[in-house]
Each structure stands twice: as C-alpha cells, then as structure tokens.
N, C-alpha and C. Protein backbone atom coordinates (compact mmCIF):
# COMPACT_ATOMS: atom_id res chain seq x y z
N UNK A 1 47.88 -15.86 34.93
CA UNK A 1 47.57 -14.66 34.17
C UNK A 1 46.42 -13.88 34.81
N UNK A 2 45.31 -14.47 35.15
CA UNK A 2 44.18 -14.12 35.65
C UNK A 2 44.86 -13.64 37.47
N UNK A 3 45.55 -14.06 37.88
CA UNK A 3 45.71 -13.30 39.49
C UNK A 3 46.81 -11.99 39.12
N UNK A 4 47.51 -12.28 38.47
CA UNK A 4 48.42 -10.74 37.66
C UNK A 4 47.32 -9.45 37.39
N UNK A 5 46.14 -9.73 36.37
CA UNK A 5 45.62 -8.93 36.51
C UNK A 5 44.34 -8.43 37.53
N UNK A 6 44.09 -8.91 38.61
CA UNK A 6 43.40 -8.76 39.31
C UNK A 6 44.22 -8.03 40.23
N UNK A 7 45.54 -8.31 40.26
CA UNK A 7 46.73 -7.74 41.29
C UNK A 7 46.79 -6.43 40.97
N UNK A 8 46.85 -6.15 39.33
CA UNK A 8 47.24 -4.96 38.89
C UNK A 8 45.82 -4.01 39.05
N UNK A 9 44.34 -4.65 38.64
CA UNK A 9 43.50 -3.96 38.77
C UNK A 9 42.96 -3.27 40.07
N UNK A 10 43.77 -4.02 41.00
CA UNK A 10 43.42 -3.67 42.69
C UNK A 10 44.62 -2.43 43.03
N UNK A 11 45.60 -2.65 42.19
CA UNK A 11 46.45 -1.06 42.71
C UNK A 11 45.95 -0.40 42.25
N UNK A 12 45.46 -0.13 40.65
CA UNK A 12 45.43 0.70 39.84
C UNK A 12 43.54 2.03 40.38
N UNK A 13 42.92 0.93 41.38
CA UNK A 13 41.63 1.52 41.46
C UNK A 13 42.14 1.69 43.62
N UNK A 14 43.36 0.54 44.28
CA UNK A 14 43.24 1.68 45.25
C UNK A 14 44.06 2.90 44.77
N UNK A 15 44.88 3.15 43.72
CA UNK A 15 45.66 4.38 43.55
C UNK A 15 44.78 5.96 43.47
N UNK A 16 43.28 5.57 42.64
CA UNK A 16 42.13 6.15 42.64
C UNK A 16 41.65 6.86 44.22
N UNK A 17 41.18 5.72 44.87
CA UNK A 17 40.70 6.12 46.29
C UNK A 17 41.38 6.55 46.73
N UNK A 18 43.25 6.52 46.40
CA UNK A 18 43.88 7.47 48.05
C UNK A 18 43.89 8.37 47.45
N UNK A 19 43.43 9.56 46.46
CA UNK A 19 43.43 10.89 46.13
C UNK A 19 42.44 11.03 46.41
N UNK A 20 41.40 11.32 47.25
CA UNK A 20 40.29 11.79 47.66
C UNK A 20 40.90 13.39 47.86
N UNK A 21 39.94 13.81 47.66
CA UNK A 21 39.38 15.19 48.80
C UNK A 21 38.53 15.57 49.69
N UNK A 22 38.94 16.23 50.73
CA UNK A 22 38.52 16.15 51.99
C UNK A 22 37.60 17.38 52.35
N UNK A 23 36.08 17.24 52.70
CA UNK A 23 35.86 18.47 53.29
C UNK A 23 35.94 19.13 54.75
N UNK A 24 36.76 19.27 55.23
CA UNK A 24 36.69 19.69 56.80
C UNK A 24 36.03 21.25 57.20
N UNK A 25 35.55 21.27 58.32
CA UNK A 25 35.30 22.69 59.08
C UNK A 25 36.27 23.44 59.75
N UNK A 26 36.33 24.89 59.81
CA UNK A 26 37.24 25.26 60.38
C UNK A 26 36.31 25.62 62.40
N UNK A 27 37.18 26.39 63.15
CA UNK A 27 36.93 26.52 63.87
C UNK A 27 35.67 27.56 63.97
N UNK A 28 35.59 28.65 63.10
CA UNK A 28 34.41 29.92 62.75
C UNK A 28 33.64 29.03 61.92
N UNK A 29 33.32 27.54 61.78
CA UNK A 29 32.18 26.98 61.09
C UNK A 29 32.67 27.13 59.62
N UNK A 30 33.52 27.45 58.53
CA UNK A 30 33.61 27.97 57.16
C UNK A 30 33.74 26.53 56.47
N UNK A 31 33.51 26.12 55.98
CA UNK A 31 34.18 24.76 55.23
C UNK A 31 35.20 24.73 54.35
N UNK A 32 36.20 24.18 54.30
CA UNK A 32 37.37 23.78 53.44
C UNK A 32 37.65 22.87 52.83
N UNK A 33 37.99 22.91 51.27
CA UNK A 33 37.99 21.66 50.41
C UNK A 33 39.52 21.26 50.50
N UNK A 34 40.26 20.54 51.17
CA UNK A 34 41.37 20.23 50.73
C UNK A 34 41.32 19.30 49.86
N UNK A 35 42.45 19.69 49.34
CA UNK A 35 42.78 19.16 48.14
C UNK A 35 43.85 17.96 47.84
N UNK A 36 43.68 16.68 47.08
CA UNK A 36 45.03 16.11 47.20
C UNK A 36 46.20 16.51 46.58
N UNK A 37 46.33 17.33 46.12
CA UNK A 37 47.63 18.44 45.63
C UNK A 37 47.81 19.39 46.91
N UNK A 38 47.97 18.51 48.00
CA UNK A 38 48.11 19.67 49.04
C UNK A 38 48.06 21.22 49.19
N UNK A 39 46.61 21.15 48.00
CA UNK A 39 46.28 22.95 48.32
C UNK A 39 45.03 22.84 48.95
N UNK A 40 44.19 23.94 49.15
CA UNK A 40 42.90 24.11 49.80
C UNK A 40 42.22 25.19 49.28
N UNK A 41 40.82 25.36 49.39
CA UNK A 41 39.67 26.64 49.20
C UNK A 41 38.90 26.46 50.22
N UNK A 42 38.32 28.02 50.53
CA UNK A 42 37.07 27.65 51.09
C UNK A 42 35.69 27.39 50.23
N UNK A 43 35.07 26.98 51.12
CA UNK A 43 33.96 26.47 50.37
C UNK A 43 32.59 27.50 50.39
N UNK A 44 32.45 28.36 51.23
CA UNK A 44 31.73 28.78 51.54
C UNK A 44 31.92 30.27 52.15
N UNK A 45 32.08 31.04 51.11
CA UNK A 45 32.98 32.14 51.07
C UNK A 45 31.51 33.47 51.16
N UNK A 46 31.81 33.94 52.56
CA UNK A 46 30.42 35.06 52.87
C UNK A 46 31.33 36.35 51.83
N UNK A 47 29.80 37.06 51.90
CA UNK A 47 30.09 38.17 50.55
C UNK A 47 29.59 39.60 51.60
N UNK A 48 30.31 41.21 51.62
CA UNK A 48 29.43 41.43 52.43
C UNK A 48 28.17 41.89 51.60
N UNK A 49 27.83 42.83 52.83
CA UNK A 49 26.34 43.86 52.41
C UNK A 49 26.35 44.53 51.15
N UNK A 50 27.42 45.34 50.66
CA UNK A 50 27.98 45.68 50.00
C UNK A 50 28.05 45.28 48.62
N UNK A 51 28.48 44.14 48.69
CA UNK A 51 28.70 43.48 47.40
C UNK A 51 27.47 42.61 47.16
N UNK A 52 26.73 42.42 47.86
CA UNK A 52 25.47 42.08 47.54
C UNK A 52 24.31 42.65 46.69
N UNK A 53 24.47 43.98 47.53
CA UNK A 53 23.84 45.08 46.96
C UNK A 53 24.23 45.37 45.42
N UNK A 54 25.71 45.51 45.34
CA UNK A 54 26.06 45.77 44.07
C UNK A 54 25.92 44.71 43.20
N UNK A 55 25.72 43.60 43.17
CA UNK A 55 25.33 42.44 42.22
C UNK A 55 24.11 42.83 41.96
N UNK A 56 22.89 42.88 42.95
CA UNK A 56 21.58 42.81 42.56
C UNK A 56 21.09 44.28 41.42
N UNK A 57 21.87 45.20 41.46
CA UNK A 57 22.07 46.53 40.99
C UNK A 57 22.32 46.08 39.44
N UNK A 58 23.32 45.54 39.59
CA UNK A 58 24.29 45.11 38.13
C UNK A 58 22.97 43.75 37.60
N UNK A 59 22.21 43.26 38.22
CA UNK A 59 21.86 42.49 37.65
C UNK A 59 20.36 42.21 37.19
N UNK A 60 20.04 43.77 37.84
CA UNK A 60 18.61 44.46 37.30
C UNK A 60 19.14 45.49 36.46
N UNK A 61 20.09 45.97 36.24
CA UNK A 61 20.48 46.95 35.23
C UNK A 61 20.18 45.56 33.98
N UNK A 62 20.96 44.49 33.76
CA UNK A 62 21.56 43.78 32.84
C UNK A 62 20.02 43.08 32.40
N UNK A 63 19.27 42.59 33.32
CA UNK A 63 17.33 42.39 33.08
C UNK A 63 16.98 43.28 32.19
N UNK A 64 17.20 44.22 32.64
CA UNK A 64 16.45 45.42 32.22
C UNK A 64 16.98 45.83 30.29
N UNK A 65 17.83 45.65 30.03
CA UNK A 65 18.64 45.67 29.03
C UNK A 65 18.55 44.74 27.98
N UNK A 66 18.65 43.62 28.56
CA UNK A 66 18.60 42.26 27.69
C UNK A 66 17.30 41.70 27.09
N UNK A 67 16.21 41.92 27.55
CA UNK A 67 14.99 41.48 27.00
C UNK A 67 14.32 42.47 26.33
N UNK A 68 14.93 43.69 27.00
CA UNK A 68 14.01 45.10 26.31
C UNK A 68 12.41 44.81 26.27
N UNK A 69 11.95 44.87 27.43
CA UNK A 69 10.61 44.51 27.86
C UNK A 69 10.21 46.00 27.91
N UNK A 70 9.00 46.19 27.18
CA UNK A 70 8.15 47.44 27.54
C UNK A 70 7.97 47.59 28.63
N UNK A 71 7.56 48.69 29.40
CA UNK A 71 7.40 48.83 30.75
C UNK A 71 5.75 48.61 31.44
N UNK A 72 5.32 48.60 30.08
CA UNK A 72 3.74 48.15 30.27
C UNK A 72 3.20 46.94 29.72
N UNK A 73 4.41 46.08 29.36
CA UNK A 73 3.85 44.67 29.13
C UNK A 73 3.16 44.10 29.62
N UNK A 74 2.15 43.36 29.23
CA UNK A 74 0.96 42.49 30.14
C UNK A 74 1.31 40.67 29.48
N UNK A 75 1.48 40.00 30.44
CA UNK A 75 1.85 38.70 29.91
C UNK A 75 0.74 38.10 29.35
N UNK A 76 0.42 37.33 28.25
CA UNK A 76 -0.59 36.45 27.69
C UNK A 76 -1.32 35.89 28.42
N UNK A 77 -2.95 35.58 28.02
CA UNK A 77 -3.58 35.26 29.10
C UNK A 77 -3.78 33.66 28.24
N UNK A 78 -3.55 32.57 29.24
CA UNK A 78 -3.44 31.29 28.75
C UNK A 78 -5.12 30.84 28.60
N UNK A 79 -5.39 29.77 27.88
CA UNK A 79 -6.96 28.99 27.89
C UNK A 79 -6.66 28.14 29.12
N UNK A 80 -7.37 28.63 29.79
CA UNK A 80 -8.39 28.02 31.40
C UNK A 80 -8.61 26.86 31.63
N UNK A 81 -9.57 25.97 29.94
CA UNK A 81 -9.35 24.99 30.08
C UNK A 81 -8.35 23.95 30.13
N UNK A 82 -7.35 24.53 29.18
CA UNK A 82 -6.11 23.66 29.32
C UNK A 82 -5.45 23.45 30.15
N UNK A 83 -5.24 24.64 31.40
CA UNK A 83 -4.60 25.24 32.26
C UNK A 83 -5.27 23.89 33.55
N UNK A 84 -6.34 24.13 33.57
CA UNK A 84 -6.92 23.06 34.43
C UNK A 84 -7.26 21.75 34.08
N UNK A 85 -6.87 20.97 32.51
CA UNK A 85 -6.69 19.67 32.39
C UNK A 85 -4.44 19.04 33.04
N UNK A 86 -3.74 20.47 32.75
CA UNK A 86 -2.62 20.18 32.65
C UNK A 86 -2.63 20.16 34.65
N UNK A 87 -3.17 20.46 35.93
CA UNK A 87 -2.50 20.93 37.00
C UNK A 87 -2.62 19.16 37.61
N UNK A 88 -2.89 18.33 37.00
CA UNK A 88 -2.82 16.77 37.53
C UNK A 88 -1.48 16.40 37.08
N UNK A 89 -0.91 16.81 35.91
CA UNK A 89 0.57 16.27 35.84
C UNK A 89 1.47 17.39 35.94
N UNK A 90 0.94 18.66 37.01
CA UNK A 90 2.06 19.49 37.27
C UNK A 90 2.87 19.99 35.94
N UNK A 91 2.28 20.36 34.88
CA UNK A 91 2.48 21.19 34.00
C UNK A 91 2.01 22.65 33.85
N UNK A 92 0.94 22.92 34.74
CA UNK A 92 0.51 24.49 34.41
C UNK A 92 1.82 25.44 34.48
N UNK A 93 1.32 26.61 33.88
CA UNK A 93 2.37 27.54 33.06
C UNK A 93 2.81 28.07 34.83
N UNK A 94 2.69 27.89 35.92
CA UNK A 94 3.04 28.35 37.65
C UNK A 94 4.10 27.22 37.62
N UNK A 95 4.13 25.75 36.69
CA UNK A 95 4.84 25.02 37.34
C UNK A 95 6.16 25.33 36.37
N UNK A 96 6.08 25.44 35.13
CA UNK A 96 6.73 25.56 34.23
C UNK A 96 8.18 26.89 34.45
N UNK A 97 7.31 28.12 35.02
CA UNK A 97 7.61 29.38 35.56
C UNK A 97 8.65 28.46 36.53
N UNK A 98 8.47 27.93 38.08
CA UNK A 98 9.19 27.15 38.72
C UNK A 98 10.45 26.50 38.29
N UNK A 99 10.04 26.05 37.10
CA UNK A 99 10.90 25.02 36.51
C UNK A 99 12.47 25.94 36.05
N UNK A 100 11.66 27.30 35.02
CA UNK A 100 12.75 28.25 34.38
C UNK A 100 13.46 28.59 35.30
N UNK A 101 12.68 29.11 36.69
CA UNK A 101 13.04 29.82 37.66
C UNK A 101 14.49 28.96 38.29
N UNK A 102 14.46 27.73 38.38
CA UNK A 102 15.28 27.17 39.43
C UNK A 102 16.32 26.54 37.74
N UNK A 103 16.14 26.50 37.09
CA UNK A 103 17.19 26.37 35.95
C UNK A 103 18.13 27.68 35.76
N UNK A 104 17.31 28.70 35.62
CA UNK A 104 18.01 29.88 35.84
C UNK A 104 18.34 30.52 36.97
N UNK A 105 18.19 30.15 38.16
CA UNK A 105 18.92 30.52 39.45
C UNK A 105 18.28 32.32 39.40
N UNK A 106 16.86 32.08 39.48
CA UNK A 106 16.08 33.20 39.52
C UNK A 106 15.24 33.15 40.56
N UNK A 107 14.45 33.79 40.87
CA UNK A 107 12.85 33.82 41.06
C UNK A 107 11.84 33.64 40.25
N UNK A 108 10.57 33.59 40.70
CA UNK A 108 9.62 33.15 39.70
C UNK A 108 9.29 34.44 39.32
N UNK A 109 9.22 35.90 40.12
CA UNK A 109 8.07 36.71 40.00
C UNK A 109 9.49 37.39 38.82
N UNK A 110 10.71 37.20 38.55
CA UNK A 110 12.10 37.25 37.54
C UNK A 110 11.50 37.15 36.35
N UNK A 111 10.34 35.77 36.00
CA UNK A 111 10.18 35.32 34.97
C UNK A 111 9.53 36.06 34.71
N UNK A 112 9.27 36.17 32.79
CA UNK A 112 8.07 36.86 32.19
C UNK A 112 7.74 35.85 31.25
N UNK A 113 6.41 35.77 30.80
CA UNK A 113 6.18 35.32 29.92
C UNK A 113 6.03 36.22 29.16
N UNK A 114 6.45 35.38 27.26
CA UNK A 114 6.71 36.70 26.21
C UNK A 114 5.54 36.37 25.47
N UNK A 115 5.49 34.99 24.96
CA UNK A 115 4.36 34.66 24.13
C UNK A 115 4.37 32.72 24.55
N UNK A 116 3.47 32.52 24.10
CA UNK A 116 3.16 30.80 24.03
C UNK A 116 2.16 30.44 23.47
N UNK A 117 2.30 29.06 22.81
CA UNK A 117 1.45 28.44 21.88
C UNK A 117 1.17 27.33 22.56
N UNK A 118 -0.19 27.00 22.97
CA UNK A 118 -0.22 25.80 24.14
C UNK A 118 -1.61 24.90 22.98
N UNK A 119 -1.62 23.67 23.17
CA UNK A 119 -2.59 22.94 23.32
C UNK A 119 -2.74 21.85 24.26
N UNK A 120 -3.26 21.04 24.05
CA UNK A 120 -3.99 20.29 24.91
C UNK A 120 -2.90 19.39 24.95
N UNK A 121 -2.22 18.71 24.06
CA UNK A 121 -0.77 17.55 24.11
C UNK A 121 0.18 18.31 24.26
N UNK A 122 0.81 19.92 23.95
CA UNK A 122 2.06 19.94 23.77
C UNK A 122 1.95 22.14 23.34
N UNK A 123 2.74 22.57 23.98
CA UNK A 123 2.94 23.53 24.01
C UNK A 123 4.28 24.12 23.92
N UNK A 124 4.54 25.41 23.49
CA UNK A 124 5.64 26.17 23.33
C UNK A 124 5.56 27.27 23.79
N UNK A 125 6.65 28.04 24.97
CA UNK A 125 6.74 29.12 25.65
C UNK A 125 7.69 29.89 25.80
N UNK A 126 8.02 30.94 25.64
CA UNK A 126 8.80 31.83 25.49
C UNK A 126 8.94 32.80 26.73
N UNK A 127 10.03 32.86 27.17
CA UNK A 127 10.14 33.18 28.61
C UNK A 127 11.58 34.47 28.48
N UNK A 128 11.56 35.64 29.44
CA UNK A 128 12.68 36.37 29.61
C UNK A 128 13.07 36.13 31.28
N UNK A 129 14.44 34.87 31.35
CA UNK A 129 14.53 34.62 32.26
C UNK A 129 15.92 35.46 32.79
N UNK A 130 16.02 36.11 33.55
CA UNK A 130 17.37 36.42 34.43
C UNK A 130 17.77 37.33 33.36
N UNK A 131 17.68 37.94 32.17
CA UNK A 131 17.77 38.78 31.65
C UNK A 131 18.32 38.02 30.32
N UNK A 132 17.78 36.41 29.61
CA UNK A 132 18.06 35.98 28.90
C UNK A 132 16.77 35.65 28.02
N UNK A 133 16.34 35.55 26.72
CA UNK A 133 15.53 34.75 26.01
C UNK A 133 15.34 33.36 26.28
N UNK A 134 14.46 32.57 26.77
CA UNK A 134 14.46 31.68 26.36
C UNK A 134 13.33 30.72 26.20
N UNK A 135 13.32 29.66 25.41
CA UNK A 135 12.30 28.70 24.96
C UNK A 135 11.93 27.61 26.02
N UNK A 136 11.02 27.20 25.62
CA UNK A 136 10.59 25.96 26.58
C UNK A 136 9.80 25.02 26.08
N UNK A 137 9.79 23.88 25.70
CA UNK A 137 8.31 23.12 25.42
C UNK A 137 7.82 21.76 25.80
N UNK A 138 6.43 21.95 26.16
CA UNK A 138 6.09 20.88 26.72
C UNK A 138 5.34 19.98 25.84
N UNK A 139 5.52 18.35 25.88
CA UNK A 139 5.11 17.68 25.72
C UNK A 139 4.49 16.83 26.07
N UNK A 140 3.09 17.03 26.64
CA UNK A 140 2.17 16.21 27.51
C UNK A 140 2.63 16.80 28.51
N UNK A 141 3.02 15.99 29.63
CA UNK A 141 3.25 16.74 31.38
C UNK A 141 4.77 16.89 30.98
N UNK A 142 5.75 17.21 30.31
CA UNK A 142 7.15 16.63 30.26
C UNK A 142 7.63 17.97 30.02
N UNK A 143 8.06 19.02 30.48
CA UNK A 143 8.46 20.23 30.15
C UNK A 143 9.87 20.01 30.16
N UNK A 144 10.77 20.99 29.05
CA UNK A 144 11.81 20.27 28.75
C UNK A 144 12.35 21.95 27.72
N UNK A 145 13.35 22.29 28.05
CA UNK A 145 14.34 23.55 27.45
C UNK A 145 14.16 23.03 25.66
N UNK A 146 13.68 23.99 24.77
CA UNK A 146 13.76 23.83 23.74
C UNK A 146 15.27 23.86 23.44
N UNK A 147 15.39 22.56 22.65
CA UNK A 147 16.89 22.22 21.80
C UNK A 147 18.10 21.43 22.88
N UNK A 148 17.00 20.72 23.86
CA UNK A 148 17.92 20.18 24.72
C UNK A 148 16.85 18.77 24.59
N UNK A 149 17.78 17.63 24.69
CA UNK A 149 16.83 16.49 24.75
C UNK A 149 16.54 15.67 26.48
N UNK A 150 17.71 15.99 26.97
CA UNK A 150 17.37 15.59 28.24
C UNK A 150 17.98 16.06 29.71
C-alpha cells in the first residue's frame, strides 16, 4: 500500500515539474516567456518616446485631480525631537515617504504629506500618493499601510 502511493505521489508532482515555463532571449536581447500551452509573450516590451510622454501627461493631469491639493500647500512641520529619537530604527517621516514611494511605484518628491499625528511610540500619516489618499501608521519603528496587517 505504502509503495502504490509513493508511486502515485512521484507522477503526480513529476506531472507538476514538466509544465514549467521557460524564459529565453531573443537574438535583439528582448526576453520571452514561453509558455507550456505552447504560446509565448514578451517580457520586456520597450514603449516609445511618445507614449511615455503621454503617460506622464495623463498621470500628472490624474495627481493633480485626485487629491485636489491647493497650489500653495505647505506640508506639516513634524517635532524634531521625535524625528531624531525615531532615525535609529529608520522610521523618520524621509523613511516612511520611501516606504509610500516604492509601494506606490512613485517618487518620493510624488509624495505629500497631508496631515500626521506622531508621538514618541506610534504615529499616524496621511499621505497623497500617485494621485491617491492614503494612510499609514507607525508603531514604534514598524511602519505599516493603515488597515493592512501585514
């Protein structure tokens, strides 16, 4: 009974491994995902000048729209002291900014701060990232998307 299913568990996981997918290069360097459904994509699909331009257009129009930021907003000025007990566990509001920034597939200088409530254990920040609202809060060094646990 016991070599039956060891027999069966060894087809059933190589049946797994022979569907791989493959990444190969083409000859112009492009990469290609084949596929085990004998189809393919590229992987790495250039965009031109053009359409570059027109994204970044469409996507400072859509910034610009979505947060409805005054044009003379001045971001909150944080307490100093806190700012310089938090830069040993890489929490200051530069690292936090970082943090939104690469969650939202932004830049940092993208981010704004709207408002925040900081103390010394645990703070809350309000950020207009990529042309979205959003929350943030830290707990001790542990910065973490409000309403997400991990």
């Amino acid at each position: 009974m016991k070599a039956s299913f060891f027999i069966v568990l060894f087809f059933i996981s190589s049946i797994g491994f022979a569907q791989n997918n493959h990444i190969v290069k083409t000859e112009d360097g492009r990469r290609v995902l084949l596929k085990a459904d004998f189809t393919w994509e590229y992987i790495d699909l250039t965009t031109t000048p053009e359409i570059r331009s027109i994204k970044k257009e469409v996507s400072k129009v859509s910034k610009e729209n979505s947060c409805k930021i005054a044009s003379d907003f001045e971001e909150p000025k944080l307490d100093k002291k806190i700012q310089n007990q938090l830069k040993k566990g890489r929490a200051t509001i530069s690292h936090i900014k970082k943090k939104v920034a690469k969650d939202y597939d932004c830049t940092v200088e993208d981010i704004t701060l709207l408002s925040a409530s900081e103390k010394k254990s645990s703070g809350i920040y309000k950020f207009c990232a990529n042309g979205k609202r959003v929350t943030y809060k830290r707990v001790g060094n542990s910065i973490i998307e409000n309403g997400k646990f991990f």
